[in-house]
Structure formats: C-alpha cells, structure tokens
Protein backbone atom coordinates (compact mmCIF):
# COMPACT_ATOMS: atom_id res chain seq x y z
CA UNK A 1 -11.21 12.29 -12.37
CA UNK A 2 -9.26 9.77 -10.82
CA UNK A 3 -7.32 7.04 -12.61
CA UNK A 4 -7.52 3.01 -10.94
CA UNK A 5 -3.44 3.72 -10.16
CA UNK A 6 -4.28 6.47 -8.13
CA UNK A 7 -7.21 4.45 -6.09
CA UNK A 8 -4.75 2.00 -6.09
CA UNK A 9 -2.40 3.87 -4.30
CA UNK A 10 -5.30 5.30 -1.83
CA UNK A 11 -6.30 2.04 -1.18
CA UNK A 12 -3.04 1.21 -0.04
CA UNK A 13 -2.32 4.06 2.44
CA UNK A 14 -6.04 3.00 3.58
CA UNK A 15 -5.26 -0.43 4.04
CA UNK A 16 -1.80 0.04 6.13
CA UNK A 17 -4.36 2.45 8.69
CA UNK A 18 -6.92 -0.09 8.68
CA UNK A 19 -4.23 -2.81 9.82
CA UNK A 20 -3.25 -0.68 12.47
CA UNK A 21 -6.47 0.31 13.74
CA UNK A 22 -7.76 -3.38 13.73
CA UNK A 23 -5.11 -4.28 15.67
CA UNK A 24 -6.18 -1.18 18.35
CA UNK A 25 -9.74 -2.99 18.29
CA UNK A 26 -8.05 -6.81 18.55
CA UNK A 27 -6.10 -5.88 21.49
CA UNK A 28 -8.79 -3.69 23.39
CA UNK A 29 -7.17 -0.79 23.88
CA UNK A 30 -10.02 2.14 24.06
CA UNK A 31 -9.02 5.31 23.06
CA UNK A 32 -5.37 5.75 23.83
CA UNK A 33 -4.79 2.64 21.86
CA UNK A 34 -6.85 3.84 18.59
CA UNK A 35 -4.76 6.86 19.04
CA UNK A 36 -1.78 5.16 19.00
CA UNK A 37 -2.49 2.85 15.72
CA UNK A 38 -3.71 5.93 14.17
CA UNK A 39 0.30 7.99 14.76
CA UNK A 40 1.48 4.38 13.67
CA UNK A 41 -0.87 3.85 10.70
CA UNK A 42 -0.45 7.24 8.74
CA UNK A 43 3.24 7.40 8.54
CA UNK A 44 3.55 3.62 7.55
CA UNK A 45 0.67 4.40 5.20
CA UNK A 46 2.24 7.25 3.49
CA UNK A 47 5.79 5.14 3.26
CA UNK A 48 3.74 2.37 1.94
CA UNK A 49 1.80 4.49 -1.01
CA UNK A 50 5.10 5.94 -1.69
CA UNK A 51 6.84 3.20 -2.20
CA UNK A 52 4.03 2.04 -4.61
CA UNK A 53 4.46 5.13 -6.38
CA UNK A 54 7.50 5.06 -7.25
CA UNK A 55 7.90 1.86 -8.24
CA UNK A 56 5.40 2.59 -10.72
CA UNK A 57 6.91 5.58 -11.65
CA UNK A 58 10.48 3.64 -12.17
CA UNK A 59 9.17 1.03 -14.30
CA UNK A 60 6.98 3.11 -16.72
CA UNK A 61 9.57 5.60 -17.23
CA UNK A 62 12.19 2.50 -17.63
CA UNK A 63 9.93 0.68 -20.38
CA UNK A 64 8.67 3.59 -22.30
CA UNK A 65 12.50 4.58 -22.97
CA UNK A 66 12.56 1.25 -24.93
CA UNK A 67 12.22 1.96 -28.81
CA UNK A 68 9.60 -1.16 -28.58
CA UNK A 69 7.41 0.21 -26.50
CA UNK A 70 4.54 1.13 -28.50
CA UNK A 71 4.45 -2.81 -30.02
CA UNK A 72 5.22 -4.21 -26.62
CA UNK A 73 2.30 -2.50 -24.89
CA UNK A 74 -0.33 -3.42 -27.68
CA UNK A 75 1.25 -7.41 -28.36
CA UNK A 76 1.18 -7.79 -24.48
CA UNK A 77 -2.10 -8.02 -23.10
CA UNK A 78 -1.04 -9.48 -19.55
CA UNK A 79 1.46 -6.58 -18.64
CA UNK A 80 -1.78 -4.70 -17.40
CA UNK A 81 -2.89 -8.23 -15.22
CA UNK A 82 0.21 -8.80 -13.76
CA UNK A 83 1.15 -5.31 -13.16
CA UNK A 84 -1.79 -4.77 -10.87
CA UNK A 85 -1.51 -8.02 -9.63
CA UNK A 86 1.71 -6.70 -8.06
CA UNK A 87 0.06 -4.14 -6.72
CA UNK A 88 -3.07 -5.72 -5.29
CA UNK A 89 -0.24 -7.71 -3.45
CA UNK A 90 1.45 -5.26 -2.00
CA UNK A 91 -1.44 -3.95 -0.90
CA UNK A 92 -2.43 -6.60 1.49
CA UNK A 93 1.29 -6.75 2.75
CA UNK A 94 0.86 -2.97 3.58
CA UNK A 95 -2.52 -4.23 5.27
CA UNK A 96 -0.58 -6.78 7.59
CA UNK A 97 2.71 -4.28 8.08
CA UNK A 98 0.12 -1.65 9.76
CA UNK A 99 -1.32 -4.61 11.91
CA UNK A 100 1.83 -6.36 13.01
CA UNK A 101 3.63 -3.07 13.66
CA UNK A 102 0.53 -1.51 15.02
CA UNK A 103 -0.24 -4.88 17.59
CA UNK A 104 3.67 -4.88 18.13
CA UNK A 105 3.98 -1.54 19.97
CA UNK A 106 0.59 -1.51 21.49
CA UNK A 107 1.75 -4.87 23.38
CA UNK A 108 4.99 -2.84 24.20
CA UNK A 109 2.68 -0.13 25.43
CA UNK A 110 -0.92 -1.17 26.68
C-alpha cells in the first residue's frame, strides 16, 4: 500500500510530463513534437521527484536526530500542513519547469 508521500512524489514526476506534453499540444507539433516533450518530460520528471525525495529524506532524518522529537511531532500539529504545503508547491513548479523547458526547445526545434 502506498503512503500520500509516495503519491506525492508520483504526482510530481506526472506533473513535470504533463507540462511538457501540454506544451507539445499548445504549440501543434503532431507526433514528432509529443515525442520530443515526452524525452524532455521523463528525465526532468525523474530529477524533479528526486529532488522531492530527498529533501524529504534530509529533513526527517535531520529532525528525528533531535532528542525532542517525539514532543515536537505530537505539540506541532501544523508541521504535517506546511510540510505538504511545500510539496504541493513544488509540485506545480515541476508542472511549469516541464512546460517552459518542454515549449522552449520545441520552438528551437519545430
């Protein structure tokens, strides 16, 4: 069973490919051009997931080392909010990296 940080992280390699391939479908360019955003999308996608990752594996690892953690985590109800806040956000900045880069090089190319 999959946790919401892992669909989280899906979500965001899904998003970067969608960018790219809306862009494909903005600018017209048939098949070639889907092709393209596609070779763009998936390694941008998998840098962007990544980077989510492990960012989230950095920051766990960092607070659970503190001898507070157990009272910090219960007292702070928010941490969960704003933690996924963050990532909701970088989400939709991987959603417009795979569309600029994506509409950037199919101008260059189409």
């Amino acid at each position: 069973m999959a946790t919401l940080w892992q669909l989280l992280i899906l979500l965001c390699f899904a998003a970067t490919v969608g960018g790219a391939l809306a862009s494909a479908k903005l600018a017209k360019a048939g098949f070639g051009g889907y092709a393209l955003a596609v070779t763009i999308g998936l390694p941008l996608g998998v840098c962007c997931a990544w980077a989510m990752w492990i960012m989230h594996k950095i920051f766990v690892t960092s607070l659970r080392r503190r001898p507070d953690w157990e009272h910090w985590a219960s007292q702070h109800e928010w941490f969960s909010a704003t933690f996924y806040f963050t990532k909701i956000l970088w989400i939709v900045f991987a959603l417009f990296l795979g569309g600029w880069v994506s509409s950037a090089i199919l101008r260059l190319v189409f």
